[in-house]
Protein backbone atom coordinates (compact mmCIF):
# COMPACT_ATOMS: atom_id res chain seq x y z
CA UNK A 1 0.00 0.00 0.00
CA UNK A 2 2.79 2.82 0.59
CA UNK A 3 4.23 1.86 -2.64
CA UNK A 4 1.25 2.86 -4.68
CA UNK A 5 1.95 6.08 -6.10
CA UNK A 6 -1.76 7.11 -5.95
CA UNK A 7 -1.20 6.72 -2.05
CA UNK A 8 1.36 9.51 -1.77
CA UNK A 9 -0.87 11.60 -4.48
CA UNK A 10 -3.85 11.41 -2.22
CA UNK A 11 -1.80 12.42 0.72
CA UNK A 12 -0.34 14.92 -0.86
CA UNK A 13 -3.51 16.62 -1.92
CA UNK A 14 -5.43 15.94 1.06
CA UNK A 15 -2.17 17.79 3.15
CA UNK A 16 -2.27 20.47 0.68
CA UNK A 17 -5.86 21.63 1.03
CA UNK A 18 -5.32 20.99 5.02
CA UNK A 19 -2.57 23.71 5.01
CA UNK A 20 -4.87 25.56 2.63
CA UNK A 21 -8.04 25.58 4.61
CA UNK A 22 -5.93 26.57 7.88
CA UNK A 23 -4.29 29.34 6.32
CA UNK A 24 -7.79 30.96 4.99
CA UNK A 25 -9.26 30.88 8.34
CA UNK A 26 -6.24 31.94 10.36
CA UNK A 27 -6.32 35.27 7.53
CA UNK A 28 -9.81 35.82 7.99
CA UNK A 29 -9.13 35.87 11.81
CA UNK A 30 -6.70 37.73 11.50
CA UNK A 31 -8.30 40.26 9.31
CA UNK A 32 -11.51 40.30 11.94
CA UNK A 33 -9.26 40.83 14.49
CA UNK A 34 -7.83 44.12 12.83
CA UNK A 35 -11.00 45.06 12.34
CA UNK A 36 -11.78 44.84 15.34
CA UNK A 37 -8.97 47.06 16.70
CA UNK A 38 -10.06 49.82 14.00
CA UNK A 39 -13.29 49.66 15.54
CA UNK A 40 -12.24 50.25 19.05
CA UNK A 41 -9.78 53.06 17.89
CA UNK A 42 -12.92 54.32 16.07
CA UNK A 43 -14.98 54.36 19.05
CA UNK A 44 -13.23 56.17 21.44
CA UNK A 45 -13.59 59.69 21.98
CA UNK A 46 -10.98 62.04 20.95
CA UNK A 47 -11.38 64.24 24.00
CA UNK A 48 -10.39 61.37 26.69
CA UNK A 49 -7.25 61.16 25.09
CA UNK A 50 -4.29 59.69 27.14
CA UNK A 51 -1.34 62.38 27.60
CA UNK A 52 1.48 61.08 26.03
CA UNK A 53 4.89 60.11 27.72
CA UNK A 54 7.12 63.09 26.50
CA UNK A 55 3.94 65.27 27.87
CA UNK A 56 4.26 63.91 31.24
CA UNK A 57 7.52 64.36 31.45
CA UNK A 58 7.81 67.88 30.52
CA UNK A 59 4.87 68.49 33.52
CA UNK A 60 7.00 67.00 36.15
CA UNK A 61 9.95 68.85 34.67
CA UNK A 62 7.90 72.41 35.08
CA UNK A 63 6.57 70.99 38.18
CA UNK A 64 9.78 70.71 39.52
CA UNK A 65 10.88 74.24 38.41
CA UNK A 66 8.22 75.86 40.03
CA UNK A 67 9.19 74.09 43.37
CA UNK A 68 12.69 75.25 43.27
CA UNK A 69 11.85 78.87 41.93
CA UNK A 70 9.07 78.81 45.49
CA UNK A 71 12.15 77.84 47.63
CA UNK A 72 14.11 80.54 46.58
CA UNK A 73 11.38 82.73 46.83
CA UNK A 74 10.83 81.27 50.45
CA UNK A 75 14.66 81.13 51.17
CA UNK A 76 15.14 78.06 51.40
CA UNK A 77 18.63 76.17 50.43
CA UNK A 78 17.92 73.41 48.27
């Protein structure tokens, strides 16, 4: 039986359109999936926007300014 060469032609075609089948529904998941994400980016509201990294930074920076600048103004040594 694993001589036959019909044998490795059937399990050849039957592998192929195994790999074939998994590949279309892992893209279509994939592609729902991304569409999903737009979706959510979509949703959200522009106004509740999180303040970026270099944004917080720079407000601890001034933050920390203004605390020095009010301890010379007080007097104080830092």
């Amino acid at each position: 039986m694993a001589q036959d060469p019909n044998f490795y032609f059937v399990i050849g075609s039957f592998s192929l359109a195994a790999i074939i089948v998994v590949s279309y529904v892992s893209l279509r998941g994939w592609r729902e999936w991304i569409a999903l994400k737009h979706a959510e980016l979509d949703h959200k509201q522009p106004d509740a926007a999180i303040p970026s990294a270099t944004s917080r930074i720079e407000v601890a920076d001034l933050k920390e300014r203004v605390k020095k600048l009010e301890a010379i103004a007080a007097g104080i040594d830092l």
